[in-house]
Protein backbone atom coordinates (compact mmCIF):
# COMPACT_ATOMS: atom_id res chain seq x y z
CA UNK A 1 90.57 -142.46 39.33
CA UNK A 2 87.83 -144.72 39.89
CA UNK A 3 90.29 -147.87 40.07
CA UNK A 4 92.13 -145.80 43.12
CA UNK A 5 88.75 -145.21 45.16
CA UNK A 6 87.97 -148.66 44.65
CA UNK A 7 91.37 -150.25 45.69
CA UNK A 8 91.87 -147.63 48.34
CA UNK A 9 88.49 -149.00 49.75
CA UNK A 10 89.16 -152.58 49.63
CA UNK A 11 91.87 -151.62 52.60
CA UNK A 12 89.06 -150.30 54.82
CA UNK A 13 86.62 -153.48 53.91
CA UNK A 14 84.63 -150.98 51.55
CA UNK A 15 84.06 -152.43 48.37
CA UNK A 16 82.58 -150.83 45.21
CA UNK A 17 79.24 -152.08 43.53
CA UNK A 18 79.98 -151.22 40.04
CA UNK A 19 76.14 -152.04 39.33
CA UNK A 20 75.18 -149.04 41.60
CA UNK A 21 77.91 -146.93 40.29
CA UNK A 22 77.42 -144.91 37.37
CA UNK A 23 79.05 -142.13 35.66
CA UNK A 24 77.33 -138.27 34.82
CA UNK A 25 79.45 -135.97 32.96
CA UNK A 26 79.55 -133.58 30.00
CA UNK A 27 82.63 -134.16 29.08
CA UNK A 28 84.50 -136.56 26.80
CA UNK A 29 83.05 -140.19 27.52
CA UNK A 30 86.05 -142.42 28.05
CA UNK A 31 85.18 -146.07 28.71
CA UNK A 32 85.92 -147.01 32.63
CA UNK A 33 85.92 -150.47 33.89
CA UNK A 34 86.42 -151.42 37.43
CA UNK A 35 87.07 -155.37 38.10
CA UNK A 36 86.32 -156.02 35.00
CA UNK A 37 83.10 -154.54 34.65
CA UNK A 38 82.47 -151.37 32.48
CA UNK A 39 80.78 -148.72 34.49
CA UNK A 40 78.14 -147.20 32.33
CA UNK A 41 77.21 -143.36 31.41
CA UNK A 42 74.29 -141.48 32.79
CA UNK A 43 72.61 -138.43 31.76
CA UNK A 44 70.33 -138.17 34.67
CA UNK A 45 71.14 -139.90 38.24
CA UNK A 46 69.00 -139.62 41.56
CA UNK A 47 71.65 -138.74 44.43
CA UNK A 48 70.44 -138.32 47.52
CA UNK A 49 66.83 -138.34 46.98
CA UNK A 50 67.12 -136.11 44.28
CA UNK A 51 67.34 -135.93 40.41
CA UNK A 52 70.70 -134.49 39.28
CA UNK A 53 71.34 -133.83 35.37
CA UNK A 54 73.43 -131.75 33.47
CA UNK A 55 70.97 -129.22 32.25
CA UNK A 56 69.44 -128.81 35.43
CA UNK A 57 65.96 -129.16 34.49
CA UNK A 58 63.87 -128.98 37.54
CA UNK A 59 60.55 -130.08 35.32
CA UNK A 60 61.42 -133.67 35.74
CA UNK A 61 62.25 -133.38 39.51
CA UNK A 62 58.88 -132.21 40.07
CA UNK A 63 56.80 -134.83 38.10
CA UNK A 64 58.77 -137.12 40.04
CA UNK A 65 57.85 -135.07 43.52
CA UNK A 66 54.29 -134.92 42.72
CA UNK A 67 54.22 -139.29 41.76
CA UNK A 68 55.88 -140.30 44.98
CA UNK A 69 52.93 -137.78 46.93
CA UNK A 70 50.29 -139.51 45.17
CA UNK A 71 52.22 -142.79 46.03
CA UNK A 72 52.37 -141.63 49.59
CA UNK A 73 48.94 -140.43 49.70
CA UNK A 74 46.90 -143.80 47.92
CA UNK A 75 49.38 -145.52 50.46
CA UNK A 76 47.44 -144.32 53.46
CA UNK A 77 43.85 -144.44 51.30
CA UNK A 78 42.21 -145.90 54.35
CA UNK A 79 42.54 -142.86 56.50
CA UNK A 80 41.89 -140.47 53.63
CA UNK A 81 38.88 -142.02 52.33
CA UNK A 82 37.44 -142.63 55.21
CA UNK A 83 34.54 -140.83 55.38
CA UNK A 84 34.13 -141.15 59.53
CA UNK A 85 36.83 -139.81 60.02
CA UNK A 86 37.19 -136.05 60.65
CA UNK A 87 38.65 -133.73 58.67
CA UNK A 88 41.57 -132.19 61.27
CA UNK A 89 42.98 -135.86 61.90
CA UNK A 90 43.36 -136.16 57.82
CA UNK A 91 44.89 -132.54 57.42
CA UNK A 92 47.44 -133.31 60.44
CA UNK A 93 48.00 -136.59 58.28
CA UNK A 94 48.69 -134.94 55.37
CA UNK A 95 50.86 -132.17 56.49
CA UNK A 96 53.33 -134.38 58.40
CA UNK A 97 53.48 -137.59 55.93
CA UNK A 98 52.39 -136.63 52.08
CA UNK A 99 53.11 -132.76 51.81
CA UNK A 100 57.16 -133.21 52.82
CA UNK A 101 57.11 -136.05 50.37
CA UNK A 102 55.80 -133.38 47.90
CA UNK A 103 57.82 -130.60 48.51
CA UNK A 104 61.20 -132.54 49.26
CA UNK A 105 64.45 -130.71 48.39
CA UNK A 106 62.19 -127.75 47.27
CA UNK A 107 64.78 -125.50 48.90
CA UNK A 108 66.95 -126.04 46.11
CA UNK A 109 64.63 -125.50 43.61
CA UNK A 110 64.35 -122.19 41.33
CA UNK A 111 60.51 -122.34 41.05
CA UNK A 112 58.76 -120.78 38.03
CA UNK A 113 54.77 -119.85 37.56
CA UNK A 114 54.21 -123.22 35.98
CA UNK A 115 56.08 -125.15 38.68
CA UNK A 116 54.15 -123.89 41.27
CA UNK A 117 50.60 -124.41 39.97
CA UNK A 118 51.83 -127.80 38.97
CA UNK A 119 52.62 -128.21 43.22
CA UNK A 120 49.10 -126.35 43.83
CA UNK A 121 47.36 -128.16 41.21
CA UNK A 122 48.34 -131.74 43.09
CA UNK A 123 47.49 -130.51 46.39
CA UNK A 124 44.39 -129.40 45.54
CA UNK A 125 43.61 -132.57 43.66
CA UNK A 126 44.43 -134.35 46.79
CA UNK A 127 42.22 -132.30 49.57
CA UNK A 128 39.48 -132.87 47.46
CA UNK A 129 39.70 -136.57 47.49
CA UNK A 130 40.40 -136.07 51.25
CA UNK A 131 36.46 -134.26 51.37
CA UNK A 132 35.32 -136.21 48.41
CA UNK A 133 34.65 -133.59 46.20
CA UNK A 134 34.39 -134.61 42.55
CA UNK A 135 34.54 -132.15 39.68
CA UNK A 136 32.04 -134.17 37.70
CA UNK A 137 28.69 -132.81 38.13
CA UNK A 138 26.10 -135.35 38.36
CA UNK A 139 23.01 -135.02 35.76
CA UNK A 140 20.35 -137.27 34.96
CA UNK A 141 18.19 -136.54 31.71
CA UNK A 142 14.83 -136.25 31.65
CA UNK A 143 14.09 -139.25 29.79
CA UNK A 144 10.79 -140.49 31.61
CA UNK A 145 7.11 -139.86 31.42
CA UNK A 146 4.88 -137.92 33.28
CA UNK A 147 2.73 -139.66 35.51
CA UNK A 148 -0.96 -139.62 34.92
CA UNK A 149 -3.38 -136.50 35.54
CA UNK A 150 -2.88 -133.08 36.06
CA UNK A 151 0.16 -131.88 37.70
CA UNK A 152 0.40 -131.01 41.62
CA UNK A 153 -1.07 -127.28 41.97
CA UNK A 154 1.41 -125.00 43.45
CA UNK A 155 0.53 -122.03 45.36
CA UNK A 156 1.11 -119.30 43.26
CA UNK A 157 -1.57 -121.04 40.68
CA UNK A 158 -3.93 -119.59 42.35
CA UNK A 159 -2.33 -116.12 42.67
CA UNK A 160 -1.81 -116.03 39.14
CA UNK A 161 -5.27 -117.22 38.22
CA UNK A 162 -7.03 -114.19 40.15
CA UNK A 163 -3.60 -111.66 39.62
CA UNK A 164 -2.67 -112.38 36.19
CA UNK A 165 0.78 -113.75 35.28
CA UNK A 166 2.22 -110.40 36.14
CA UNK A 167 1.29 -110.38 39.94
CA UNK A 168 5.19 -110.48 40.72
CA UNK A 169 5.51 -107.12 39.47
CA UNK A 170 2.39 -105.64 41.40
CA UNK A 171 3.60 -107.61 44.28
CA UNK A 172 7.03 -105.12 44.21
CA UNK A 173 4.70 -101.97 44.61
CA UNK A 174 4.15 -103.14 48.41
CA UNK A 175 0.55 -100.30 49.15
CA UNK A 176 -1.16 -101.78 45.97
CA UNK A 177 -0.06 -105.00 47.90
CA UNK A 178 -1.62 -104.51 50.82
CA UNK A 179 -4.60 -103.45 49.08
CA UNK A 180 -4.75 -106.29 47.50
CA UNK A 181 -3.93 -108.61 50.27
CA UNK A 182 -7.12 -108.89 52.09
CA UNK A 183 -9.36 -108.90 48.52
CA UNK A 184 -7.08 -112.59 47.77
CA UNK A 185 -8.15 -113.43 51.64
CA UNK A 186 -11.49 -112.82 51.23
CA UNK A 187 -11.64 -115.15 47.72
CA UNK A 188 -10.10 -117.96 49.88
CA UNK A 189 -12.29 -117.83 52.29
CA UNK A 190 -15.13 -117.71 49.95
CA UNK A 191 -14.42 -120.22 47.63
CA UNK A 192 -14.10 -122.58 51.29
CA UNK A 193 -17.68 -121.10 52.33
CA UNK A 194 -19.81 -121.63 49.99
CA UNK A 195 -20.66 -124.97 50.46
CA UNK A 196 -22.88 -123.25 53.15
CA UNK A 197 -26.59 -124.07 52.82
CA UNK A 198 -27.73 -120.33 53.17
CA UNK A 199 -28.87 -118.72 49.76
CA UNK A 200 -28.18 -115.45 50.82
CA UNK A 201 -24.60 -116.64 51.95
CA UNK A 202 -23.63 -117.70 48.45
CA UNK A 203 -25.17 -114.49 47.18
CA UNK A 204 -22.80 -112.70 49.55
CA UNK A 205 -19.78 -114.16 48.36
CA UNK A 206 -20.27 -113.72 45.04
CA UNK A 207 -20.52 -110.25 45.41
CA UNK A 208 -17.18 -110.30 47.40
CA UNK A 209 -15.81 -112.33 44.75
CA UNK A 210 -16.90 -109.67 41.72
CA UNK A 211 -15.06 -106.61 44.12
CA UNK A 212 -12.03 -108.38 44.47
CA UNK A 213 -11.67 -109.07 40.87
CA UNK A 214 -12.08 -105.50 40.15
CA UNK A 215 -9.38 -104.54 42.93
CA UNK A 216 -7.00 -107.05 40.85
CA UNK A 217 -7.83 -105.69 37.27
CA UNK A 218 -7.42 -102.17 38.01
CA UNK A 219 -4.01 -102.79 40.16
CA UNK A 220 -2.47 -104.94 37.18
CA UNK A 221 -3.57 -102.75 34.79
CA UNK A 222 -0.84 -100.42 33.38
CA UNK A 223 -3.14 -97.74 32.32
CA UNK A 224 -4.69 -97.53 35.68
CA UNK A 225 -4.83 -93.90 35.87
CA UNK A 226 -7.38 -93.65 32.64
CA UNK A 227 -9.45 -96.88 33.94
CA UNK A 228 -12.87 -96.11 35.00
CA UNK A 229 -14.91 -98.33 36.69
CA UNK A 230 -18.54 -98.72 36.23
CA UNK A 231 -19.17 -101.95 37.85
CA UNK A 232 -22.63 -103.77 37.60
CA UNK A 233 -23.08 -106.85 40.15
CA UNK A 234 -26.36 -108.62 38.37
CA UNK A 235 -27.63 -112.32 38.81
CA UNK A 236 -29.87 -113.31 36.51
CA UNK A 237 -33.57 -114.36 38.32
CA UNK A 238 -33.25 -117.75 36.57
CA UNK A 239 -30.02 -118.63 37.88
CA UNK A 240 -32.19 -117.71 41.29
CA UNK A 241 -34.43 -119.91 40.78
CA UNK A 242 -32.17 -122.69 39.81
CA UNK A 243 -30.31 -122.23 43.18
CA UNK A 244 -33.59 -122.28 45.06
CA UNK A 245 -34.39 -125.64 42.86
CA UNK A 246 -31.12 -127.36 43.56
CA UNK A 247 -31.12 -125.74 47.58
CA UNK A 248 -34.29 -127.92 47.80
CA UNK A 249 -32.66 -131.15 45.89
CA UNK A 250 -29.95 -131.14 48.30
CA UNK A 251 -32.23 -130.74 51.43
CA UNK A 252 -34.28 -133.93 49.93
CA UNK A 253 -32.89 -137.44 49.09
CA UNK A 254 -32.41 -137.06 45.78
CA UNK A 255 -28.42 -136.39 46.08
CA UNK A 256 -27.48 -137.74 42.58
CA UNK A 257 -29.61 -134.99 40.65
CA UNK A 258 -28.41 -132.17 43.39
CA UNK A 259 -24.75 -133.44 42.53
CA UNK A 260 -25.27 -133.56 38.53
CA UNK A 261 -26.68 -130.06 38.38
CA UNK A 262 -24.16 -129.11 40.69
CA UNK A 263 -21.49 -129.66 38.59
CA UNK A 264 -23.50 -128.01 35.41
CA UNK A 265 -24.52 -124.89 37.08
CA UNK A 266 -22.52 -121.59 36.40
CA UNK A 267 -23.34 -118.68 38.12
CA UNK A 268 -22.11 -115.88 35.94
CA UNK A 269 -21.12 -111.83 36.92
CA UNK A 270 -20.84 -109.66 34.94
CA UNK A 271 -17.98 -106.68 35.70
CA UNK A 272 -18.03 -104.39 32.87
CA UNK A 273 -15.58 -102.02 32.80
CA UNK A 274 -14.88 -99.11 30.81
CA UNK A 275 -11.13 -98.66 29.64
CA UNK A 276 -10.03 -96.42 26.86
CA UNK A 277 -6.87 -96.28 24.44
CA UNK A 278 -7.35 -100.31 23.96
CA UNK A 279 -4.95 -101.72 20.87
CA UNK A 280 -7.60 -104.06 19.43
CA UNK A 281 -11.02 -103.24 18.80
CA UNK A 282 -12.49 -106.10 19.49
CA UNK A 283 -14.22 -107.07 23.03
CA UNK A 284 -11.48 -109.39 25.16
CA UNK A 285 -12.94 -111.56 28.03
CA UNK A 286 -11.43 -113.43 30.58
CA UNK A 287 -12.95 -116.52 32.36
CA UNK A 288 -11.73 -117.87 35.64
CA UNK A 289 -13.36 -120.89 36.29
CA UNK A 290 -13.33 -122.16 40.16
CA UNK A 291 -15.15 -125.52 40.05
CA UNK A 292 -14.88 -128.19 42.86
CA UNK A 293 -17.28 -131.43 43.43
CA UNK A 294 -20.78 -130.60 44.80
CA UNK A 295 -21.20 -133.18 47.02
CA UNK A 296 -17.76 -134.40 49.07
CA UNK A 297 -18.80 -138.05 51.29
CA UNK A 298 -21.90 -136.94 51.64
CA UNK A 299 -21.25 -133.20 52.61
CA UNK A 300 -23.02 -130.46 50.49
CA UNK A 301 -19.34 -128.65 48.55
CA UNK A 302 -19.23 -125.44 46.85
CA UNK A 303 -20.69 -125.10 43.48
CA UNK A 304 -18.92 -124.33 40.23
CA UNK A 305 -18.35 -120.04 39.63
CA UNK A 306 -17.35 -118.49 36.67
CA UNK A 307 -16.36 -115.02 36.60
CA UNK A 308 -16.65 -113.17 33.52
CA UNK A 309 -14.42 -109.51 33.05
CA UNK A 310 -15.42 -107.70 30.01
CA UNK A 311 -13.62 -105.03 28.64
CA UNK A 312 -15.26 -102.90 26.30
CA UNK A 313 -13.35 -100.17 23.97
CA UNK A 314 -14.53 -96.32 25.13
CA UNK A 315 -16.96 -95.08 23.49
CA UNK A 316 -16.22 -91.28 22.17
């Protein structure tokens, strides 16, 4: 039969390629030679731009779709890649030359779950090269050192200092909040002011400063209901005098002794509060300290505070 088509062709000035020609069948595989060439058997031939085989298995069709759209799409890597370009030129790109290469003689195909996220898989894999999205996440370890010195203060620091480390939950009750609010204002500004030169002043703000702590112990306090507060603002008449002593130092020329017994003195309140139905018997104190340099380029800065909170057990 082959012999005929070939002969038949010759009269027409067609003539048969037996290289090119090959035979597909699943039948009985009788040996065929045309001008004296043997034509050989095939179980898988492209015809058409498409895979043909006996068993039909679309699989291999579609592995060979999704190669020649990668093909097609490194092929035109300069207008894909590019990241100047925008987006809407590279989709109009890609639907008119790489998706038909992708999808060609799809019409034919009997598609299955696994074909089609095979197709979705490969076009997703390409739009993200398009945007330059990579899977990988980048992550560099922690391998360094810390610089030198205390870390950078944050804001909350401060909060958390005065507050406790369970101001976030106060914070969520907003009326103790605003309660609150203008007592954490008030420290600010304090702590700023008392690098004033008025004795009275400093006096003042210490005061200010023993009220607000209060405010914050009996807010954050979970038994607030049974806390009562018998609060005693006392400075002692030696610390006084000390004051007075240093107050003249720093009004003289003898800075370098007003700045050392800056940085020594503590002026110390006492806020003694009564609280009942304690776990431990013992007496639990907490000591903010708030202590900045004296003397700032020659400016008079605040002195060094300590607050002092004493909780004592009830006594029956």
């Amino acid at each position: 039969m082959i012999n005929d088509l070939a002969s038949e062709s010759a009269k027409f000035g067609l003539k048969l390629n037996p290289e090119k020609t090959k035979i597909m069948t699943n039948g009985k595989k009788d040996p065929v030679t045309v001008e004296q060439t043997q034509i050989s058997y095939v179980d898988e031939y492209i015809y058409l731009g498409q895979l043909i085989s006996p068993e039909d298995n679309i699989n291999k069709e579609v592995e060979r779709r999704i190669a020649k759209g990668w093909k097609k799409y490194w092929g035109a890597k300069e207008i894909m890649k590019d990241k100047n370009l925008h987006i809407s030129t590279k989709s109009k790109l890609f639907n008119t030359c790489i998706l038909p290469v992708l999808t060609y003689g799809s019409e034919t195909w009997a598609l299955t779950r696994n074909i089609a996220k095979k197709l979705s898989t490969c076009q997703h894999a390409m739009e993200r090269s398009m945007v330059g999205i990579k899977r990988k996440d980048k992550w560099y370890p922690r391998d360094g050192k810390r610089k030198r010195g205390r870390p950078q203060r944050r804001w909350d620091d401060d909060i958390r200092q005065v507050a406790g480390t369970t101001w976030g939950r106060v914070a969520i009750e907003r009326r103790e909040w605003r309660r609150l609010k203008e007592a954490f204002a008030t420290w600010q500004t304090d702590i700023q002011n008392m690098n004033k030169r008025n004795i009275k002043d400093v006096e003042k703000s210490l005061v200010n400063l023993a009220i607000m702590s209060e405010l914050v112990l009996e807010s954050a306090s979970e038994n607030r209901r049974n806390l009562r507060r018998t609060a005693v603002t006392t400075i002692d008449e030696d610390l006084r005098e000390k004051i007075r002593l240093l107050r003249m130092r720093e009004l003289g020329h003898s800075r370098k002794e007003a700045r050392k017994e800056g940085k020594e003195l503590l002026t110390i309140i006492e806020v003694k509060l009564n609280r009942g139905h304690l776990n431990s018997q013992n007496t639990i104190h907490r000591t903010h300290k708030y202590q900045t340099d004296p003397i700032h380029r020659g400016r008079v800065g605040s002195y060094a505070f300590a607050v002092k909170h004493t909780h004592t057990k009830k006594r029956e």
